[in-house]
PDB file of N, CA and C in Angstrom:
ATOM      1  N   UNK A   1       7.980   6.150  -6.447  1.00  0.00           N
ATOM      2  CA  UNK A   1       7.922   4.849  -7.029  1.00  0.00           C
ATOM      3  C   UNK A   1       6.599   4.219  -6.783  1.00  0.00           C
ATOM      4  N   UNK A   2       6.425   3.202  -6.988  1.00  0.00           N
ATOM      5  CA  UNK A   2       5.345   2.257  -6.940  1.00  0.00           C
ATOM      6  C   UNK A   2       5.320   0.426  -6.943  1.00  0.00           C
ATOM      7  N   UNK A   3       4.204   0.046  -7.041  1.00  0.00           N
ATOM      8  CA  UNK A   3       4.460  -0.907  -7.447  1.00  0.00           C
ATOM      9  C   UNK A   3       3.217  -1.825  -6.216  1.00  0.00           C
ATOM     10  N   UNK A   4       3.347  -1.473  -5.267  1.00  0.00           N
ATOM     11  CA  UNK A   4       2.416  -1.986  -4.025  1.00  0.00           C
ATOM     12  C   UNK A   4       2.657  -3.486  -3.870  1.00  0.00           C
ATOM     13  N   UNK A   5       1.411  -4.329  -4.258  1.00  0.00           N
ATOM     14  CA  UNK A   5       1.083  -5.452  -3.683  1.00  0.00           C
ATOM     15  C   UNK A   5       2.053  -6.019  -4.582  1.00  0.00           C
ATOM     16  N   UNK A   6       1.895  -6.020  -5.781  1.00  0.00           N
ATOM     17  CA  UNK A   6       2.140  -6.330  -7.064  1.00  0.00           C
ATOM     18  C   UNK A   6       3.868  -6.250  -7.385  1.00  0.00           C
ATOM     19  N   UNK A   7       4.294  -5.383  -6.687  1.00  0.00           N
ATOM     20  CA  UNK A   7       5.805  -5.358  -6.902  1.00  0.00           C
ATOM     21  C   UNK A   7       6.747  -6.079  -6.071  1.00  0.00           C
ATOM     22  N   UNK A   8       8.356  -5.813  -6.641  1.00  0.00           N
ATOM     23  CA  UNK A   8       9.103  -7.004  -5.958  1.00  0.00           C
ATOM     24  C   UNK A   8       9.052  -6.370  -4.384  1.00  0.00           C
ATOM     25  N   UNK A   9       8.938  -7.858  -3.996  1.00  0.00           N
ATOM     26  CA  UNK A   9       9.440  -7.916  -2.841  1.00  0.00           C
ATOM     27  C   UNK A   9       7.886  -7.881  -2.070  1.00  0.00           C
ATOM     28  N   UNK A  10       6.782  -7.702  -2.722  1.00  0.00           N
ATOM     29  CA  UNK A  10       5.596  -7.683  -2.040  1.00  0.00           C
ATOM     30  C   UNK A  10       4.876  -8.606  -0.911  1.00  0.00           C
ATOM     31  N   UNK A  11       5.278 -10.040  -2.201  1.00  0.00           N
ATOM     32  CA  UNK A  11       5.035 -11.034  -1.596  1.00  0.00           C
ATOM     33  C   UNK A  11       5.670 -11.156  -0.082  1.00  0.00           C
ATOM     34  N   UNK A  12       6.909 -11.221  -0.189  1.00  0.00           N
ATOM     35  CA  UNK A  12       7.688 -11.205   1.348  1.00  0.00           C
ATOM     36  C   UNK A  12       7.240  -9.982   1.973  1.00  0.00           C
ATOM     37  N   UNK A  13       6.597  -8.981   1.653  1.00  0.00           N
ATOM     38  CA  UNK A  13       6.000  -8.163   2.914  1.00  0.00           C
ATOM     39  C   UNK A  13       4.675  -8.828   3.411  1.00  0.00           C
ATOM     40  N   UNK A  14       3.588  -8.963   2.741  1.00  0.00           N
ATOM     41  CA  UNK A  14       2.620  -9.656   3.095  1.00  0.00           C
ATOM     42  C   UNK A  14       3.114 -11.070   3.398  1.00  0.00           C
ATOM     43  N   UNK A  15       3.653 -12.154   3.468  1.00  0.00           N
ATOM     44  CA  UNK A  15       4.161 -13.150   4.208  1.00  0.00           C
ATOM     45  C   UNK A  15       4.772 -12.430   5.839  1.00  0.00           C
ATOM     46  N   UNK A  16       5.360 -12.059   5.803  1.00  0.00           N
ATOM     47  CA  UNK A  16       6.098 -11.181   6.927  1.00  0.00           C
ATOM     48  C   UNK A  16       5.014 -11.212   7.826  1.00  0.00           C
ATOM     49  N   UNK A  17       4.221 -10.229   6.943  1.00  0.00           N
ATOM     50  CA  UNK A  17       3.216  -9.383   8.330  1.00  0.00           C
ATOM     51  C   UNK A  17       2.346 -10.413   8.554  1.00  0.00           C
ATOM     52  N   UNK A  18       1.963 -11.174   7.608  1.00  0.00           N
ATOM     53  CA  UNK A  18       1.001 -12.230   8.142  1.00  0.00           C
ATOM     54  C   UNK A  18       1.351 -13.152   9.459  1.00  0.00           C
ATOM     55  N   UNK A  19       2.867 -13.257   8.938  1.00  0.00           N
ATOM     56  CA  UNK A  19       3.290 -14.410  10.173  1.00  0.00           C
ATOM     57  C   UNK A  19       3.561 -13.722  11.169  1.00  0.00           C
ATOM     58  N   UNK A  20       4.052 -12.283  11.247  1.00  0.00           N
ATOM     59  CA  UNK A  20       4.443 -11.703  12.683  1.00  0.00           C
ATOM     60  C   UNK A  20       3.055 -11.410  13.127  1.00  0.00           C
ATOM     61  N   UNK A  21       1.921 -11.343  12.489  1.00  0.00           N
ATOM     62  CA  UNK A  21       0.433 -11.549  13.086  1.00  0.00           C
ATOM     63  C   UNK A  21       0.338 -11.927  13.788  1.00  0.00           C
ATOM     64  N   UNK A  22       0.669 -13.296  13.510  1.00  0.00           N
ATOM     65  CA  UNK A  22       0.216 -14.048  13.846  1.00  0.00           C
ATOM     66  C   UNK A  22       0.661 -14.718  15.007  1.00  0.00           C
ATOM     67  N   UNK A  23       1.949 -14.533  14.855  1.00  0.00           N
ATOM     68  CA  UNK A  23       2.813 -14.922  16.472  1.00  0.00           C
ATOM     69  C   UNK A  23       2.865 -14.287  17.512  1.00  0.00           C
ATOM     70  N   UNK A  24       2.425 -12.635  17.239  1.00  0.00           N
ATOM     71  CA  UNK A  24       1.780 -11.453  18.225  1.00  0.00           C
ATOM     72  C   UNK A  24       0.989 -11.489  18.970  1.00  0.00           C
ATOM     73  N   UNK A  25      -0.209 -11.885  17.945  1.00  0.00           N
ATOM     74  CA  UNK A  25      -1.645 -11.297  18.708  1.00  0.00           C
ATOM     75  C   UNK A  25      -1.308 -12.316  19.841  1.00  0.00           C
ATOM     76  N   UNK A  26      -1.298 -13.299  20.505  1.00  0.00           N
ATOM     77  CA  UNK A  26      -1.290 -13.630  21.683  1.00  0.00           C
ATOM     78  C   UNK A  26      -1.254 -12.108  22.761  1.00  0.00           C
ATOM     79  N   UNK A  27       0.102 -12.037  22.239  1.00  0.00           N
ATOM     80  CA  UNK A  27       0.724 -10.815  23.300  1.00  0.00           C
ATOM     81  C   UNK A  27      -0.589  -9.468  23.326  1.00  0.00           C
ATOM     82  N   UNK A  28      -1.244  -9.290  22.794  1.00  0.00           N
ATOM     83  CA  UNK A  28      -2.329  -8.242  22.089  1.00  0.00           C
ATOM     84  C   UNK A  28      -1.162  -7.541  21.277  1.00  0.00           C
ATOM     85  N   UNK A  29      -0.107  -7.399  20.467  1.00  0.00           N
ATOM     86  CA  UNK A  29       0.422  -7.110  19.566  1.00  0.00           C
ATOM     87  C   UNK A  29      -0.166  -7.031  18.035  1.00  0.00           C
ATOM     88  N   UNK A  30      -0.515  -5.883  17.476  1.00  0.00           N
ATOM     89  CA  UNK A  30      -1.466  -6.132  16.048  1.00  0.00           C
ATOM     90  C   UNK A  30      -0.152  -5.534  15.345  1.00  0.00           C
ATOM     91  N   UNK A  31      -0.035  -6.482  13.842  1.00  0.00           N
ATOM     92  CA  UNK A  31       0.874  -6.446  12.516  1.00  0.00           C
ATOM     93  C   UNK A  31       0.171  -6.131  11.085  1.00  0.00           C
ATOM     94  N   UNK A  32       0.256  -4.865  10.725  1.00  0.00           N
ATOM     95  CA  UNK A  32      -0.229  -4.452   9.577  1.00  0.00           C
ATOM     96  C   UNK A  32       0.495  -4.252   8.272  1.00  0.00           C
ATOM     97  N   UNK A  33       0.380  -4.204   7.203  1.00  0.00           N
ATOM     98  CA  UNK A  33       1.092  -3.663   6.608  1.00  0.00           C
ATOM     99  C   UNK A  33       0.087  -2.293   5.523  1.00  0.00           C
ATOM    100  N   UNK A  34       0.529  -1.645   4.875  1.00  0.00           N
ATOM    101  CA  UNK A  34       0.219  -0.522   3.587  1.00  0.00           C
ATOM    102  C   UNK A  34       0.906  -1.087   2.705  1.00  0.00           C
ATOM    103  N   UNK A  35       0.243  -1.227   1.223  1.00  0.00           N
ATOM    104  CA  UNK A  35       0.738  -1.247  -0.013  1.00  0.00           C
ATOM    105  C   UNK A  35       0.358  -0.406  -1.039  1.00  0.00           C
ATOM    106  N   UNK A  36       1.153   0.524  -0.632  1.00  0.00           N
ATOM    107  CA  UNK A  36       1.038   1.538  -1.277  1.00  0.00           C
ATOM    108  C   UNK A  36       1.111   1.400  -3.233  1.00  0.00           C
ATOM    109  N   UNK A  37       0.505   2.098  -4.068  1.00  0.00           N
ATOM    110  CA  UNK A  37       0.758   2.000  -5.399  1.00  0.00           C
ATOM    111  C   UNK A  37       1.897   2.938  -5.742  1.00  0.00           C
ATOM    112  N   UNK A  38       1.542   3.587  -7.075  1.00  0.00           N
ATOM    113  CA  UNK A  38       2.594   4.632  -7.292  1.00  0.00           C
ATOM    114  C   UNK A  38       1.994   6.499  -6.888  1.00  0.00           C
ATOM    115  N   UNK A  39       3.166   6.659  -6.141  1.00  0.00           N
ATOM    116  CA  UNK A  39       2.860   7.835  -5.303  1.00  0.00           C
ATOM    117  C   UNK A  39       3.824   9.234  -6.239  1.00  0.00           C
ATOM    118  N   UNK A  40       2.999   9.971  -5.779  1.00  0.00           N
ATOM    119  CA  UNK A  40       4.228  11.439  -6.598  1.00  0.00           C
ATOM    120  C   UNK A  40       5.167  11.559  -6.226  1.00  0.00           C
ATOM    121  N   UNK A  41       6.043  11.672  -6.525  1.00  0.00           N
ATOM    122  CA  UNK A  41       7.426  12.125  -6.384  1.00  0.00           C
ATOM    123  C   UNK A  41       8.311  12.751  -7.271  1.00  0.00           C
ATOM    124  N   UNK A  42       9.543  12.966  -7.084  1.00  0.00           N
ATOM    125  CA  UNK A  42      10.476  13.209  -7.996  1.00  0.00           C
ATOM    126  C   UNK A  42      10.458  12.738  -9.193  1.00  0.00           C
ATOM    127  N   UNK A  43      10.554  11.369  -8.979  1.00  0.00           N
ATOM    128  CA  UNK A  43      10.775   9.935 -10.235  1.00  0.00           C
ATOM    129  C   UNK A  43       9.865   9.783 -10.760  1.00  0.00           C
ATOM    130  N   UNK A  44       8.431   9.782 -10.208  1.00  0.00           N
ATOM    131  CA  UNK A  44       6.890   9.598 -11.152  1.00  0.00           C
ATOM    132  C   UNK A  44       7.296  11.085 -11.884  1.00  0.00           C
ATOM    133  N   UNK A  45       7.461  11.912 -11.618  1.00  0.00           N
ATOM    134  CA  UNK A  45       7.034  13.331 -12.091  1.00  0.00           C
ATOM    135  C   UNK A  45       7.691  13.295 -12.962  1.00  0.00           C
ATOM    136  N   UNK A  46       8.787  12.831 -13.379  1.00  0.00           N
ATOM    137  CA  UNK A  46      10.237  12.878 -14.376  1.00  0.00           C
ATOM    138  C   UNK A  46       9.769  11.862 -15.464  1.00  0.00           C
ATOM    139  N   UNK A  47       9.093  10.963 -15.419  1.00  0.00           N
ATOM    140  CA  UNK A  47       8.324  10.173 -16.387  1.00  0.00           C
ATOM    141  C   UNK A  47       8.221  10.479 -17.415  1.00  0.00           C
ATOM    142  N   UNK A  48       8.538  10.073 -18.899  1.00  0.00           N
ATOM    143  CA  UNK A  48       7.763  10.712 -19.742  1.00  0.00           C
ATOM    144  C   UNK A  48       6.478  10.150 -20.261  1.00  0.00           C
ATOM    145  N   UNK A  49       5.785  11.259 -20.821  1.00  0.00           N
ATOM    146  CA  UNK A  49       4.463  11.166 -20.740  1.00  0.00           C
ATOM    147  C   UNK A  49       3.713   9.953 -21.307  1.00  0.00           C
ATOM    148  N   UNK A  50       4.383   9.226 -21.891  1.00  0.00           N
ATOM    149  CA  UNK A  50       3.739   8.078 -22.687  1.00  0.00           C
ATOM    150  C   UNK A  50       3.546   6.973 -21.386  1.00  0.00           C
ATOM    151  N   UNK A  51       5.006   6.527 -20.638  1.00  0.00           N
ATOM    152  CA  UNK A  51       5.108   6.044 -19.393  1.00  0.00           C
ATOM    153  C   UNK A  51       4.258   6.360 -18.838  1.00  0.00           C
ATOM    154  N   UNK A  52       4.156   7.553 -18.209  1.00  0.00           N
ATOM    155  CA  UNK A  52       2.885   8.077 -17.355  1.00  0.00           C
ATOM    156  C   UNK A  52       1.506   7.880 -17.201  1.00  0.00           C
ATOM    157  N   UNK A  53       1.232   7.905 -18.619  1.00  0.00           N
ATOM    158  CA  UNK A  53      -0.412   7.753 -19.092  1.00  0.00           C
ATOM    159  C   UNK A  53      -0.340   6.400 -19.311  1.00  0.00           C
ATOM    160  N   UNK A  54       0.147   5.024 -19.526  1.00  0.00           N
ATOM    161  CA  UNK A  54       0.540   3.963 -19.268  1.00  0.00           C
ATOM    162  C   UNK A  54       0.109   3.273 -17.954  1.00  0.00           C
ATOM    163  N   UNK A  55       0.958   4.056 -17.334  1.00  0.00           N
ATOM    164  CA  UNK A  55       0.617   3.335 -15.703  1.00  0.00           C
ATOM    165  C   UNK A  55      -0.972   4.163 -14.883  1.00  0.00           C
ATOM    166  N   UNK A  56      -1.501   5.313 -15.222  1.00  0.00           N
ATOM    167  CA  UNK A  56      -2.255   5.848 -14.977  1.00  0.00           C
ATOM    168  C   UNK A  56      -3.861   5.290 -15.235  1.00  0.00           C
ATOM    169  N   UNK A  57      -3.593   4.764 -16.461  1.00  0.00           N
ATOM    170  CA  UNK A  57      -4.552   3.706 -17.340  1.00  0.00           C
ATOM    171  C   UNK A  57      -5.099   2.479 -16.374  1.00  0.00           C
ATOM    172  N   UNK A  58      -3.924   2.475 -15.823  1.00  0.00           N
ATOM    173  CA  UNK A  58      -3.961   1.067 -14.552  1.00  0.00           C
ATOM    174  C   UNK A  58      -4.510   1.125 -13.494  1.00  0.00           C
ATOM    175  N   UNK A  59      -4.966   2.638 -13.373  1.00  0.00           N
ATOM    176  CA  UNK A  59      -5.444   3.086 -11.676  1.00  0.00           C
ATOM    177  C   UNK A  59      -6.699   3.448 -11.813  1.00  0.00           C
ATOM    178  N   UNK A  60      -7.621   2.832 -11.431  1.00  0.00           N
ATOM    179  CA  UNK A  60      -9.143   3.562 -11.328  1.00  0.00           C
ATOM    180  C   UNK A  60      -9.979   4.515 -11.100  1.00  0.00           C
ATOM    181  N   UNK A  61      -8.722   5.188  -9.789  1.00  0.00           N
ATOM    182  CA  UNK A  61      -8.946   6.460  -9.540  1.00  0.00           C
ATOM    183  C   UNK A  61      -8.173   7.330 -10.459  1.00  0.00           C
ATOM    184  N   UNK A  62      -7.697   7.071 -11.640  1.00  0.00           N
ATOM    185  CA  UNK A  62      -6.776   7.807 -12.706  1.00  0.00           C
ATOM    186  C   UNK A  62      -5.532   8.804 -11.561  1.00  0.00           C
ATOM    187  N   UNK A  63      -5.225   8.486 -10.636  1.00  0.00           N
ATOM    188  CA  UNK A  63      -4.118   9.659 -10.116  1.00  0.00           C
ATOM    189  C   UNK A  63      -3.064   8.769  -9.719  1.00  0.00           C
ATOM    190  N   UNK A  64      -2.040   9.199  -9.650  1.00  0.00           N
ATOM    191  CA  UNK A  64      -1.033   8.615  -8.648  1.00  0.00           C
ATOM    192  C   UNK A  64      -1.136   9.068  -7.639  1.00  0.00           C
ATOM    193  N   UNK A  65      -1.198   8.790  -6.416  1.00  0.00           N
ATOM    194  CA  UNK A  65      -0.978   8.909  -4.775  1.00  0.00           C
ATOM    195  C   UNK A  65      -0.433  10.002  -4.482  1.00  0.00           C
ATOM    196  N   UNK A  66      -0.817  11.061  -3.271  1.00  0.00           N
ATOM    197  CA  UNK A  66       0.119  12.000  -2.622  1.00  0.00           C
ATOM    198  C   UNK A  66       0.075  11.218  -1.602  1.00  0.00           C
ATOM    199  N   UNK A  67       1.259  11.897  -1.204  1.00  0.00           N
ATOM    200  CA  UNK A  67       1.973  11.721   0.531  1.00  0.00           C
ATOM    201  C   UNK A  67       0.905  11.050   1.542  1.00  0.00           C
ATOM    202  N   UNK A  68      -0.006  11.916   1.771  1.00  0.00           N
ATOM    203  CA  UNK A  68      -0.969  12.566   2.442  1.00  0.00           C
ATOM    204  C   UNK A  68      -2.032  11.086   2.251  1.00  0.00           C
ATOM    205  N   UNK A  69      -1.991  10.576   0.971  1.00  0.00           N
ATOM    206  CA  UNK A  69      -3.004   9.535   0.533  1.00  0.00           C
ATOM    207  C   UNK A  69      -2.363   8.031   1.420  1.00  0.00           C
ATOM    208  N   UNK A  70      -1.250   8.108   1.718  1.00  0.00           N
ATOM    209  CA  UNK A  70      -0.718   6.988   1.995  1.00  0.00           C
ATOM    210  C   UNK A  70      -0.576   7.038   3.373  1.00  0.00           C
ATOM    211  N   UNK A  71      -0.274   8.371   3.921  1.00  0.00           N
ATOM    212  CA  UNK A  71      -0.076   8.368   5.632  1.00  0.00           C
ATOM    213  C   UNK A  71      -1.299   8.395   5.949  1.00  0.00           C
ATOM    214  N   UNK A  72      -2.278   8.378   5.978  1.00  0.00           N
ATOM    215  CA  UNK A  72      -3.511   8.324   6.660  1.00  0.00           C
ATOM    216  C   UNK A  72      -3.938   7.514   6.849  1.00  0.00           C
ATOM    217  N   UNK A  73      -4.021   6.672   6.080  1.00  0.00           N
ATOM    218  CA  UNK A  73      -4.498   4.884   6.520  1.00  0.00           C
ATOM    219  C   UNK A  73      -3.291   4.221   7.087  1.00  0.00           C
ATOM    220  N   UNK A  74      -2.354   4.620   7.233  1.00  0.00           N
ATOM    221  CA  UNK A  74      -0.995   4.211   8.181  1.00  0.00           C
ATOM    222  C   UNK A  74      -1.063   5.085   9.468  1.00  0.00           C
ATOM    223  N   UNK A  75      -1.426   5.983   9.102  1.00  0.00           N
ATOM    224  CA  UNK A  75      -2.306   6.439  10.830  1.00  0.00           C
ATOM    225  C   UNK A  75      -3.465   5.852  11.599  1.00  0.00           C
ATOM    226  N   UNK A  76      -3.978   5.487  11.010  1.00  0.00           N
ATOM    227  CA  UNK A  76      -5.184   4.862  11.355  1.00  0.00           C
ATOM    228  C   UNK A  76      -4.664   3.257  11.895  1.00  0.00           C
ATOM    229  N   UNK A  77      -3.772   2.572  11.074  1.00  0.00           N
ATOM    230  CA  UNK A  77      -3.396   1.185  11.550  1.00  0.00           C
ATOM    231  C   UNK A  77      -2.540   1.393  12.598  1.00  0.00           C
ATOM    232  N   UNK A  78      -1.820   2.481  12.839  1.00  0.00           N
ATOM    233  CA  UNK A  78      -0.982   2.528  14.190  1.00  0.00           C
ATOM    234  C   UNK A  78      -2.052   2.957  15.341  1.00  0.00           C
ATOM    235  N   UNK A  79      -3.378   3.351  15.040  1.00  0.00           N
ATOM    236  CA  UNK A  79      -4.031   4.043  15.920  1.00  0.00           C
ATOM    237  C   UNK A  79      -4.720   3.344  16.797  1.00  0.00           C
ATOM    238  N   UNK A  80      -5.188   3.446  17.971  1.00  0.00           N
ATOM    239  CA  UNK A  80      -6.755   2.319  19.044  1.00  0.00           C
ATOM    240  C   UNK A  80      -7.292   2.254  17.919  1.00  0.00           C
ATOM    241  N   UNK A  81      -8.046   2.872  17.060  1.00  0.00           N
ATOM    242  CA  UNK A  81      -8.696   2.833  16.468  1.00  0.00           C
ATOM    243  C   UNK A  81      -8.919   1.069  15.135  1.00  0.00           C
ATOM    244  N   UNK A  82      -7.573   0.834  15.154  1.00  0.00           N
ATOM    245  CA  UNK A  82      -7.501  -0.251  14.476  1.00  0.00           C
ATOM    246  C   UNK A  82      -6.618  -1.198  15.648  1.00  0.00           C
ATOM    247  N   UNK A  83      -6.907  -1.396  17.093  1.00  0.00           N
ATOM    248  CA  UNK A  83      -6.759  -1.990  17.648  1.00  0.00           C
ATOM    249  C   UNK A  83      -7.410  -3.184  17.521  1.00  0.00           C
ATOM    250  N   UNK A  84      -8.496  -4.105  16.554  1.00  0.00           N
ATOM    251  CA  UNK A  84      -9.141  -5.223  16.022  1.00  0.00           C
ATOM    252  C   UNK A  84      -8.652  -5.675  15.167  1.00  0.00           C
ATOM    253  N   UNK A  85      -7.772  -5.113  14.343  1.00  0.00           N
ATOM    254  CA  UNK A  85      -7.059  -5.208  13.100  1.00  0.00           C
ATOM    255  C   UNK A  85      -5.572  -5.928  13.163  1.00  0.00           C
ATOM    256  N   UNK A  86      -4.981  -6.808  12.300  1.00  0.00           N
ATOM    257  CA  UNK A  86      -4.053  -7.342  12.511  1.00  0.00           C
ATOM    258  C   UNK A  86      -4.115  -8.708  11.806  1.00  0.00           C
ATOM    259  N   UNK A  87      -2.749  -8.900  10.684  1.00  0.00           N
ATOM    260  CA  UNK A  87      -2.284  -9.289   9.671  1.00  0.00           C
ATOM    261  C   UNK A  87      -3.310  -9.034   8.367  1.00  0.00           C
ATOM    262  N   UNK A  88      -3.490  -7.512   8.219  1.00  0.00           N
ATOM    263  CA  UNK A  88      -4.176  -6.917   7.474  1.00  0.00           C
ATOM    264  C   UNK A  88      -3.127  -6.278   6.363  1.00  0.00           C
ATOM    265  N   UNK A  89      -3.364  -5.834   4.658  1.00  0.00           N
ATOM    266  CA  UNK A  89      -2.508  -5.498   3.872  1.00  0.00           C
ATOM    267  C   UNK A  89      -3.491  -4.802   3.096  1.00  0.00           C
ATOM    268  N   UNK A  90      -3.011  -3.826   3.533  1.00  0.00           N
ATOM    269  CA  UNK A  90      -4.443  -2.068   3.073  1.00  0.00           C
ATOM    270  C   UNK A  90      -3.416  -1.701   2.081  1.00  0.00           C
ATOM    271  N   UNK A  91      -4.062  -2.122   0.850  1.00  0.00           N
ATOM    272  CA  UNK A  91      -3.810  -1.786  -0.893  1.00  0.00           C
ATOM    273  C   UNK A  91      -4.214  -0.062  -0.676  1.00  0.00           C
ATOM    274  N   UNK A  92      -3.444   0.780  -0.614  1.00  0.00           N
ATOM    275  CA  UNK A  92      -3.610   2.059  -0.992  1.00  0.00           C
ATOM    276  C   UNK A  92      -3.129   2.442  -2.138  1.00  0.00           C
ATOM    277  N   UNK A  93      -3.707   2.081  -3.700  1.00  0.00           N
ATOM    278  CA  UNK A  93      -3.273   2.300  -4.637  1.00  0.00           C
ATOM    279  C   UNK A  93      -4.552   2.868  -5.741  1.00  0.00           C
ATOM    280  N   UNK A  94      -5.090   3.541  -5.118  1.00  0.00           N
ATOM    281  CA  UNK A  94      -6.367   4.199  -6.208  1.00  0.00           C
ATOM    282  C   UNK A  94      -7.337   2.701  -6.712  1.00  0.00           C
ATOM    283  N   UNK A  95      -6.898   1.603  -6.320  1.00  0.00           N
ATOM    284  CA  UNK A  95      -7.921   0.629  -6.922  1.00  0.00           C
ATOM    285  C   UNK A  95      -7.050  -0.295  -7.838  1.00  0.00           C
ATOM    286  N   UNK A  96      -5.689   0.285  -8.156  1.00  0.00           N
ATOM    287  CA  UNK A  96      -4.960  -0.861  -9.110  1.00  0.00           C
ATOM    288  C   UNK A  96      -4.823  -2.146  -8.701  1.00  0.00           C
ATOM    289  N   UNK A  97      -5.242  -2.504  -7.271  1.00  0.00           N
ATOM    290  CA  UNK A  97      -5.007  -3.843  -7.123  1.00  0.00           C
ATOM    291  C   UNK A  97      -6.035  -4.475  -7.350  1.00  0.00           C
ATOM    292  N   UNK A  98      -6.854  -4.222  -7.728  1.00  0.00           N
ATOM    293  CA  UNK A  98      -8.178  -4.801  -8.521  1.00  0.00           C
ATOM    294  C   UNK A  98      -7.694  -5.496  -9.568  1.00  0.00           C
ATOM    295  N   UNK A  99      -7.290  -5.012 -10.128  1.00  0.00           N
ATOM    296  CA  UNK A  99      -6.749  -5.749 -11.431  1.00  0.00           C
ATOM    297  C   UNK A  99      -7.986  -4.949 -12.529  1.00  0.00           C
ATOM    298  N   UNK A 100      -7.050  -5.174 -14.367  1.00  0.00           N
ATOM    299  CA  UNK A 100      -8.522  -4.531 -14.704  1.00  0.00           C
ATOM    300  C   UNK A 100      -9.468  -5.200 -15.505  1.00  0.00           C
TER     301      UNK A 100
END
């Protein structure tokens, strides 16, 4: 599926993480979120092709997401490494949240 920043329920994730940010970091507690776009799966793959090339049109990097595209910058926000980081919302969607 997909949908990231832009889809339901987005808003209340980025509200969420902003405010549990924010009531954390005291504690040194950091709150991130990923918004992921549309990733491969079963359901993208089953698309038909008009759908497909539709939503593809929308992505800058022309692909939909693997697995692999989305856990890595969710590794990185659980990691020391983004121990500075916090009430952050890392659009992993090829660029669709750009808008076009």
């Amino acid at each position: 599926g997909g949908g990231g920043r832009g889809g339901p329920g987005g808003g209340g994730v980025e509200g969420l993480t902003r405010s549990l940010a924010r009531e954390l970091a005291p504690r040194g507690i950091t709150v991130n979120a990923v918004a992921p776009g549309f990733v491969t799966t079963a359901m993208t793959a089953s698309l038909p092709d008009h759908i497909r090339t539709a939503y593809l049109e929308q992505i800058p990097l022309g692909r939909f997401a693997d697995v692999a595209d989305i856990a890595g910058p969710a590794v990185f926000l659980a990691s020391p490494a983004a121990a500075y980081v916090t009430g952050a919302i890392l659009g992993v969607d090829g660029g669709m949240g750009m808008g076009r």
